[in-house]
N, C-alpha and C. Protein backbone atom coordinates (compact mmCIF):
# COMPACT_ATOMS: atom_id res chain seq x y z
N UNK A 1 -251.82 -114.66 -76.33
CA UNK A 1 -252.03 -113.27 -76.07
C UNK A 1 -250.81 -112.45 -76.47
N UNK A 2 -249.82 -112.83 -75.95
CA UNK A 2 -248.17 -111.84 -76.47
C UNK A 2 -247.20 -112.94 -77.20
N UNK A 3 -247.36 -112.29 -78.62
CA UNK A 3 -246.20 -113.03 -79.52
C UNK A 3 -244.72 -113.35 -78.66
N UNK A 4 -244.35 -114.47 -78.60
CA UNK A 4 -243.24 -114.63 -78.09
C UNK A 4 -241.71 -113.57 -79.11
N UNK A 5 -241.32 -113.63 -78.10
CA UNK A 5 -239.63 -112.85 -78.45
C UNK A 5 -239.24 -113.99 -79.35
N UNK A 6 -238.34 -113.35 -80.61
CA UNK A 6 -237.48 -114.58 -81.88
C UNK A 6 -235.97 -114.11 -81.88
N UNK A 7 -235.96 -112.82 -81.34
CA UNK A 7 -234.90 -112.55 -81.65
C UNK A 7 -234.01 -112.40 -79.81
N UNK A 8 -232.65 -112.70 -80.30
CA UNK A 8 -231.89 -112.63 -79.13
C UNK A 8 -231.69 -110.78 -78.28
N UNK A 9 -231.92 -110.61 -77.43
CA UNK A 9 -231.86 -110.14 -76.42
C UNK A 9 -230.31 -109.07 -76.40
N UNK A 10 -230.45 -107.63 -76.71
CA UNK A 10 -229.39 -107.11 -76.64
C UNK A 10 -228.16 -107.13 -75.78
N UNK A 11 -228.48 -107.56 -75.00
CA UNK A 11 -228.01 -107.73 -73.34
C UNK A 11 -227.34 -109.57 -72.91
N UNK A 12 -227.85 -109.88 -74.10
CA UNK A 12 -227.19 -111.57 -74.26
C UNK A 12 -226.40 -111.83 -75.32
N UNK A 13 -226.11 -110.41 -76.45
CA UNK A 13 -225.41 -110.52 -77.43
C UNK A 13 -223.84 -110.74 -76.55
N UNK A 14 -222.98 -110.82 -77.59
CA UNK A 14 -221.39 -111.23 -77.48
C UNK A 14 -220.47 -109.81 -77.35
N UNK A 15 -220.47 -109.67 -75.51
CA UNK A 15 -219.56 -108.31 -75.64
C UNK A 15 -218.60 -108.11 -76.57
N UNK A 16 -218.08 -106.69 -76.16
CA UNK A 16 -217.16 -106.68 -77.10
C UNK A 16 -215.78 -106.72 -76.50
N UNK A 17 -214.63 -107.19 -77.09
CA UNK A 17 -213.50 -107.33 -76.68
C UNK A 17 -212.77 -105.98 -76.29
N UNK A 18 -212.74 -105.67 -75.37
CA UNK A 18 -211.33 -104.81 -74.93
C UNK A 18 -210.85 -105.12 -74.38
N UNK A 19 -209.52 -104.26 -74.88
CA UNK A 19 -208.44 -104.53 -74.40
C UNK A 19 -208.21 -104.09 -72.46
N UNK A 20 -208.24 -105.47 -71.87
CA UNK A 20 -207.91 -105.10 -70.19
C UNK A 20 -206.58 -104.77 -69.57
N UNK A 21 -206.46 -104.05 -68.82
CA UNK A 21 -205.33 -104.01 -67.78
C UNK A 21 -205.35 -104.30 -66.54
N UNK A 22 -204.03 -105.46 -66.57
CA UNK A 22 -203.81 -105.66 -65.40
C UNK A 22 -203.91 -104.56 -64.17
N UNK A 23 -204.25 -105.28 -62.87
CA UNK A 23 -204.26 -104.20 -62.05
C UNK A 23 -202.53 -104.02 -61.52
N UNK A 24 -201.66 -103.89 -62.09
CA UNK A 24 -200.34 -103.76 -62.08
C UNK A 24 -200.50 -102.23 -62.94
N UNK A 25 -200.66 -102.69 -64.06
CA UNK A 25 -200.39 -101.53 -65.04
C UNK A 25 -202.08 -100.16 -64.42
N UNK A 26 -203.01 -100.62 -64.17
CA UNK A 26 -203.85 -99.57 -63.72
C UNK A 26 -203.60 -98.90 -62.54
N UNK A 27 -202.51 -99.23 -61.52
CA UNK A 27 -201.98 -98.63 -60.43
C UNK A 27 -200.63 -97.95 -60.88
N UNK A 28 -200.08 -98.78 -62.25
CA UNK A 28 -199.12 -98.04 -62.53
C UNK A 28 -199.71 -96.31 -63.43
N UNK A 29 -200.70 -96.76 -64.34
CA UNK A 29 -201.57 -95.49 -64.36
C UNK A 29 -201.80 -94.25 -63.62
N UNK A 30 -201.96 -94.60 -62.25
CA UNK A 30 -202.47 -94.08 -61.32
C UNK A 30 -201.66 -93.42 -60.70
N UNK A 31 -200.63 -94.20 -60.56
CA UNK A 31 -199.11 -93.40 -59.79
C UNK A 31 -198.96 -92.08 -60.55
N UNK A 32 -198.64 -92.29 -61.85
CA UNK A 32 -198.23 -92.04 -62.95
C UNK A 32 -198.63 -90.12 -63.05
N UNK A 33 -200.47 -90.53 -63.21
CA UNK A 33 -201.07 -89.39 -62.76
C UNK A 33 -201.13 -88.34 -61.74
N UNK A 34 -200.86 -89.29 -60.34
CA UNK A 34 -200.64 -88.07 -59.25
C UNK A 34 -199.20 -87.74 -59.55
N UNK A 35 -198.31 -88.51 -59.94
CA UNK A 35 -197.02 -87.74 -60.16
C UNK A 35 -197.16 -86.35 -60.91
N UNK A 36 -197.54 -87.01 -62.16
CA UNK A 36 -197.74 -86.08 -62.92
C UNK A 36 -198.28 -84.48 -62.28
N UNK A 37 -199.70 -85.06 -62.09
CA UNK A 37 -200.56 -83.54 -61.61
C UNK A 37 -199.07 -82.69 -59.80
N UNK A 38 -198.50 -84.01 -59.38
CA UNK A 38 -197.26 -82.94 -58.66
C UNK A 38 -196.68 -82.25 -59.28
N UNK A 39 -196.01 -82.95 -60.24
CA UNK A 39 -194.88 -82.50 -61.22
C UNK A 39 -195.36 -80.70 -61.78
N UNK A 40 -196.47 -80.80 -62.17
CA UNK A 40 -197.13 -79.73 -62.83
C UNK A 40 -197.39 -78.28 -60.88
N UNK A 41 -197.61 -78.94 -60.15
CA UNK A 41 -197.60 -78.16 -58.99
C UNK A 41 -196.16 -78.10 -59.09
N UNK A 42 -195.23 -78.17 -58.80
CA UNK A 42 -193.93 -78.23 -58.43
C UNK A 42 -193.58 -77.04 -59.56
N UNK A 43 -193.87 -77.61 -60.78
CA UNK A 43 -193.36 -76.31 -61.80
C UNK A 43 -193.75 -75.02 -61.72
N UNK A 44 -195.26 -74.84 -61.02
CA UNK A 44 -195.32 -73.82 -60.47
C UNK A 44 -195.14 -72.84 -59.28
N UNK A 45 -194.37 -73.58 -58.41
CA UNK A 45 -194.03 -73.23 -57.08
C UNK A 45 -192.54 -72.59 -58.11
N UNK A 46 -192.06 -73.43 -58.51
CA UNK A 46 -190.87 -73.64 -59.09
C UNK A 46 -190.82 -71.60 -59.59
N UNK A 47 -191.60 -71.58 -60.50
CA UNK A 47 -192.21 -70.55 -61.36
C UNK A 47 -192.11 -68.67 -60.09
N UNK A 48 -192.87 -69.25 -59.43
CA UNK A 48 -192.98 -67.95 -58.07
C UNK A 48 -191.92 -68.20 -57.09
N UNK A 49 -190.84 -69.10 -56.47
CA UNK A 49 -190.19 -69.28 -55.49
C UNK A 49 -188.85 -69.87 -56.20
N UNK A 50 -188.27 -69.50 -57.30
CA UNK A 50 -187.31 -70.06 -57.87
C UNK A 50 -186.10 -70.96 -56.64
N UNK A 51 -185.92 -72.23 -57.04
CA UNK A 51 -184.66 -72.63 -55.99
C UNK A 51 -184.12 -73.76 -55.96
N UNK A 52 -182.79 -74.23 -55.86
CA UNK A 52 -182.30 -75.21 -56.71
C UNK A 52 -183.16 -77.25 -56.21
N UNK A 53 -183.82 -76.69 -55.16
CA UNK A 53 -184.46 -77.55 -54.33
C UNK A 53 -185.32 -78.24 -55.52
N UNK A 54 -186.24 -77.49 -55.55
CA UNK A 54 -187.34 -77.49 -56.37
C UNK A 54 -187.22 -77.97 -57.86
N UNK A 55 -185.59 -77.59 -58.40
CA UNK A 55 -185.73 -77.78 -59.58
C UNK A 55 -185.60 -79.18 -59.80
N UNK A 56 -184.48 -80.03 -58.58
CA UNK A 56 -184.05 -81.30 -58.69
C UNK A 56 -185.35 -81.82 -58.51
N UNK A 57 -186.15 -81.61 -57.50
CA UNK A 57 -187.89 -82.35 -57.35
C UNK A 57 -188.26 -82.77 -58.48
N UNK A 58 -188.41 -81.60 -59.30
CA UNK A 58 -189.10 -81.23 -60.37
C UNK A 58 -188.15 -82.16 -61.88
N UNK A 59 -187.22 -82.65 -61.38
CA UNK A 59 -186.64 -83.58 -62.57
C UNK A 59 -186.30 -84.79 -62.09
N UNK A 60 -186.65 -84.95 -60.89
CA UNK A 60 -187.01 -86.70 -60.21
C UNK A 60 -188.34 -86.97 -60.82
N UNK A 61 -189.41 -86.15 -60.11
CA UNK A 61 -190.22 -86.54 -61.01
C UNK A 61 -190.74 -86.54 -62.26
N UNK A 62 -190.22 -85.97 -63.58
CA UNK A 62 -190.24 -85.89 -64.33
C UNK A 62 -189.47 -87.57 -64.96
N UNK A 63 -188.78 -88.13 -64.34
CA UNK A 63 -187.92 -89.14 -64.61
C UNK A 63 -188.82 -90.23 -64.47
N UNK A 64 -189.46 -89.95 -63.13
CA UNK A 64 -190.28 -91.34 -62.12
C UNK A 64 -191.22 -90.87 -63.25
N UNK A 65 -192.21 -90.35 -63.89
CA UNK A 65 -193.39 -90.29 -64.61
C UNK A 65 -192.83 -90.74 -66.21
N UNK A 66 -191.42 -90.63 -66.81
CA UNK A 66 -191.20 -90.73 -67.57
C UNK A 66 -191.13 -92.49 -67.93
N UNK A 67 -190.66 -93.33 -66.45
CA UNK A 67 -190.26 -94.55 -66.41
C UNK A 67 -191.32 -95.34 -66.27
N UNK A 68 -192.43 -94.67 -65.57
CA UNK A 68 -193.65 -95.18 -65.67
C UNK A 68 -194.97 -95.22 -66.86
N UNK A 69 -194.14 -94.40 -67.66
CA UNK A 69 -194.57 -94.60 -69.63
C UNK A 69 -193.91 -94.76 -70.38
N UNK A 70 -193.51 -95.67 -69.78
CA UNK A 70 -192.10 -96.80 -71.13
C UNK A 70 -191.31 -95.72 -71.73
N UNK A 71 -190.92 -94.66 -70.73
CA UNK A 71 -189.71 -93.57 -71.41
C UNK A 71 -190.45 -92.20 -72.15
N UNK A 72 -191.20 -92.03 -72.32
CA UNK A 72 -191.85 -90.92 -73.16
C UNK A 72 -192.27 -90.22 -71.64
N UNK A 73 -191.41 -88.38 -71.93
CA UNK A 73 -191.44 -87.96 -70.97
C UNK A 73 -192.36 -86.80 -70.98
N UNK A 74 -192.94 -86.52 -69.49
CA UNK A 74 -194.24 -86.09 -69.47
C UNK A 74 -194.41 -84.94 -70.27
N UNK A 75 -195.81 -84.26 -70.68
CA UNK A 75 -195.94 -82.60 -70.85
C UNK A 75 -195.85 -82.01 -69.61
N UNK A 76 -194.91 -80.43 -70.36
CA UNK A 76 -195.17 -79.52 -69.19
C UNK A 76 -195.11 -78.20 -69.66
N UNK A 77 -195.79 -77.45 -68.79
CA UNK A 77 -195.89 -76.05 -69.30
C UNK A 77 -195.26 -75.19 -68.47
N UNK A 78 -194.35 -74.26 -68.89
CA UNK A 78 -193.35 -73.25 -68.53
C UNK A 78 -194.61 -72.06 -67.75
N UNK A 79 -195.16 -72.44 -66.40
CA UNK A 79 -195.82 -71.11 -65.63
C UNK A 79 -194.63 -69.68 -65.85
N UNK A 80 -195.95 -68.51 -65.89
CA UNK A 80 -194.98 -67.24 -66.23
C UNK A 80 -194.74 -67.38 -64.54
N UNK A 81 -193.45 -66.48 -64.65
CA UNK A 81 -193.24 -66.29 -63.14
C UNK A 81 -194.55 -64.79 -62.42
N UNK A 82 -194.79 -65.00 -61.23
CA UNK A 82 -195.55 -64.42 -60.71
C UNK A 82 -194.84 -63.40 -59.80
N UNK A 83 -195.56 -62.05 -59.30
CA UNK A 83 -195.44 -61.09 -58.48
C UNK A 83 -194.93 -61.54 -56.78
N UNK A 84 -194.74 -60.90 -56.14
CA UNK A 84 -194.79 -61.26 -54.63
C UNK A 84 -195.72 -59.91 -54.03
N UNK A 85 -196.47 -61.09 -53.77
CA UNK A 85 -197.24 -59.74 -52.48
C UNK A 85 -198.73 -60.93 -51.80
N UNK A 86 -199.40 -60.43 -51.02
CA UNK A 86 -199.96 -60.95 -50.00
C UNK A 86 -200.65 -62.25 -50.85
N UNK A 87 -201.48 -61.86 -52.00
CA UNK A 87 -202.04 -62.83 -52.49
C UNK A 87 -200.89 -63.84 -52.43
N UNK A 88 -200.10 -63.25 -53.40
CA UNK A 88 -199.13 -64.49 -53.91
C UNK A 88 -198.67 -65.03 -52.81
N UNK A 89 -198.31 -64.65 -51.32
CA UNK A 89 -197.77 -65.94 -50.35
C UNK A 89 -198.78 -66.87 -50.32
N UNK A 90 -200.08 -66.35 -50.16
CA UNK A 90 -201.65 -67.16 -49.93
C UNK A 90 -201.33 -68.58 -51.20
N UNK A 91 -201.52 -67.85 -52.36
CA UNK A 91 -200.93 -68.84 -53.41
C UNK A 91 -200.09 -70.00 -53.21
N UNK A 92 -198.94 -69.50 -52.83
CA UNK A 92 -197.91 -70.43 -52.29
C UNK A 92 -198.06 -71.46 -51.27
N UNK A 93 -198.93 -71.14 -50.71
CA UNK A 93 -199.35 -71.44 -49.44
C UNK A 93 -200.04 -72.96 -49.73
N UNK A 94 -201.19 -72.49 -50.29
CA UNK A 94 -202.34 -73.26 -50.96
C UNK A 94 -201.42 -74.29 -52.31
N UNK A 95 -200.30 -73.68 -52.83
CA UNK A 95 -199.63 -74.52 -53.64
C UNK A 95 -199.13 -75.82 -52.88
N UNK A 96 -198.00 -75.45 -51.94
CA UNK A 96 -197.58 -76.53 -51.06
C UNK A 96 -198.84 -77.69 -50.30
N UNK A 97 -199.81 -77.16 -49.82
CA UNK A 97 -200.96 -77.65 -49.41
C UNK A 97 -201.25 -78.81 -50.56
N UNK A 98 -201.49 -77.99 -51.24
CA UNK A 98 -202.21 -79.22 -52.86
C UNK A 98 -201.00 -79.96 -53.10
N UNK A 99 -199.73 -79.71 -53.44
CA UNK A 99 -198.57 -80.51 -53.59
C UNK A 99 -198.42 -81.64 -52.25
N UNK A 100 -198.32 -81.74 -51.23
CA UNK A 100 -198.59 -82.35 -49.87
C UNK A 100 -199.54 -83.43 -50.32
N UNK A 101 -201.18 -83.04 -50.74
CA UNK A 101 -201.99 -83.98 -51.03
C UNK A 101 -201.57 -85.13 -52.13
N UNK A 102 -201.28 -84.33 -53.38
CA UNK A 102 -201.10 -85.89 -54.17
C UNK A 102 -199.46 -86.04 -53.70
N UNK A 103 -198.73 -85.95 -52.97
CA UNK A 103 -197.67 -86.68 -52.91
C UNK A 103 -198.28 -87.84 -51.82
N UNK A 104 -199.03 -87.60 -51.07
CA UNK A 104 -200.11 -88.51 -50.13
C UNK A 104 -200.70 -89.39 -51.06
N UNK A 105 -201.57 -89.23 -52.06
CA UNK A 105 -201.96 -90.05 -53.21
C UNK A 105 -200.97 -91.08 -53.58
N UNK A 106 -199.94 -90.34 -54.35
CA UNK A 106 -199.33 -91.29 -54.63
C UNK A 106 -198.55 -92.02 -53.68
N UNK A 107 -198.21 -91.51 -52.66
CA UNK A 107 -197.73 -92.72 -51.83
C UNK A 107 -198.54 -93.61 -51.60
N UNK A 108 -200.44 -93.83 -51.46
CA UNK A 108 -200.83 -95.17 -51.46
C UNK A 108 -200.77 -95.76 -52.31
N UNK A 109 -200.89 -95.31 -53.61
CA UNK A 109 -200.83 -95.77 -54.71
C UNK A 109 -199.62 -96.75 -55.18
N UNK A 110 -197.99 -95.79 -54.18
CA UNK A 110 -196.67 -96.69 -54.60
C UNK A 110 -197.09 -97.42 -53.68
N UNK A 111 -197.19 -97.53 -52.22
CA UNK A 111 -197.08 -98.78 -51.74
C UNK A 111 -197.72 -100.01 -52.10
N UNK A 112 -199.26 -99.77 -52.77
CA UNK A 112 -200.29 -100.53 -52.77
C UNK A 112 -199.38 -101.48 -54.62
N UNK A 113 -198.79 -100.44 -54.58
CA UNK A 113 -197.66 -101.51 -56.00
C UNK A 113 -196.42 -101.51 -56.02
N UNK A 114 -196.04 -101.22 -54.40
CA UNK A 114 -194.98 -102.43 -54.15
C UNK A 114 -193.68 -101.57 -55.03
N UNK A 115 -193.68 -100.00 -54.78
CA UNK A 115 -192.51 -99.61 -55.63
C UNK A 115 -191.71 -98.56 -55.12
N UNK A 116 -190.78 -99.24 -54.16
CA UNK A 116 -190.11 -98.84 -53.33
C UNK A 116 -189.33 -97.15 -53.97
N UNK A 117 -188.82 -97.13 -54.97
CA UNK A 117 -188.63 -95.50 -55.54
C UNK A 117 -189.96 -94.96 -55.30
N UNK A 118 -191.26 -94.87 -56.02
CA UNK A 118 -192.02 -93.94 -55.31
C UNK A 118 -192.24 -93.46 -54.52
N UNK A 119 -192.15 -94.34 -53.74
CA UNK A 119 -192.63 -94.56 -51.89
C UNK A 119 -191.52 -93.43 -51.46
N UNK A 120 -190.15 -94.24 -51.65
CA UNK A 120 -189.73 -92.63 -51.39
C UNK A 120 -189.25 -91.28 -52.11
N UNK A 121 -189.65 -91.04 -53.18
CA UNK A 121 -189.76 -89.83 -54.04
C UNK A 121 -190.99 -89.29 -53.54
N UNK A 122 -192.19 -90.05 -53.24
CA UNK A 122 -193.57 -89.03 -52.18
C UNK A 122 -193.26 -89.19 -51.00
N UNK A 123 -192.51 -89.77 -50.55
CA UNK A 123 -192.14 -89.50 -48.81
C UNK A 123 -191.50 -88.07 -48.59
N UNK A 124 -190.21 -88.03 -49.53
CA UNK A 124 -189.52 -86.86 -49.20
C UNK A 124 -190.45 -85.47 -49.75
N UNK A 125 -191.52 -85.69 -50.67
CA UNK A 125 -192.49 -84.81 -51.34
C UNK A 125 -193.02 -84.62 -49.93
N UNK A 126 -193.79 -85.03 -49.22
CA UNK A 126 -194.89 -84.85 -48.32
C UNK A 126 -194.14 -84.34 -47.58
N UNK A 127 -192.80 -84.56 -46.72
CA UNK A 127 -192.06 -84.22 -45.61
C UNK A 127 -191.58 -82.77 -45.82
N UNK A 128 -191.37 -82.20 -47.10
CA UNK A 128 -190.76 -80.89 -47.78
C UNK A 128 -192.15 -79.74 -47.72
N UNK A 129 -193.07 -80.54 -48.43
CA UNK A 129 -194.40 -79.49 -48.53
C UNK A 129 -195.29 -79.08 -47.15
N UNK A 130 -194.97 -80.13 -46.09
CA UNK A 130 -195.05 -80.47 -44.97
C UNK A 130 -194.76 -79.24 -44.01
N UNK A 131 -193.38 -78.94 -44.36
CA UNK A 131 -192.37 -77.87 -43.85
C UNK A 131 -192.52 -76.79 -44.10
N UNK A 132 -192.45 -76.37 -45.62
CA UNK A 132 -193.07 -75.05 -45.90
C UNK A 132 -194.79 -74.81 -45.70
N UNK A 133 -195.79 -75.49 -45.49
CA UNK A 133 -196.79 -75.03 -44.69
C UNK A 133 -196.47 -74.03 -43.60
């Protein structure tokens, strides 16, 4: 009644090879990224609240994201500086807030790989953004 199947089965063919990463290097990824997306918050706090605090933050992590891509150091974009007035504290506000979160990120991320500089480059992140809330 139904011609049998001759040919092999798309789904039984011979995957294809890619290239895997260790889960070392995919947490190192990962760090990498919430640093990053801080780094990019930080430049903009940096941008509306100029202060020498901020700038050293802002070139730790630029270092820690740099070391975590075999030396090639991150992009970043020069935010124009902004106004002061009600919005803009709100801004600020909500900046530190979001900065707070991925320094939280990446701290599971450093501990869960065992990398004692992260751990505390987002410790002192969370404890700072913490404060200015």
């Amino acid at each position: 009644m139904y011609e049998p199947i001759r040919t092999k089965s798309v789904h039984t063919a011979v995957a294809p090879t890619l290239p895997r990463r260790s889960r070392d290097e995919e947490l190192d990824l990962q760090l990498a990224g919430h640093l990053a997306a801080l780094l990019t918050v930080t430049d903009e706090l940096r941008a509306m609240e100029p202060c020498p605090e901020l700038d050293r933050a802002a070139e730790q992590l630029a270092e820690a994201v740099a070391g975590l891509h075999q030396g090639h150091p991150p992009l970043r974009l020069s935010p124009a500086p902004a106004g002061r007035g009600h919005a803009e504290a709100a801004r600020v506000a909500a900046l530190h807030r979001r900065a707070r979160a991925l320094a939280g990120r990446a701290l599971v991320v450093a501990e869960s790989r065992q990398n004692a500089e992260a751990v505390a480059l987002a410790e002192r992140h969370i404890a700072v953004h913490t404060a200015a809330v």
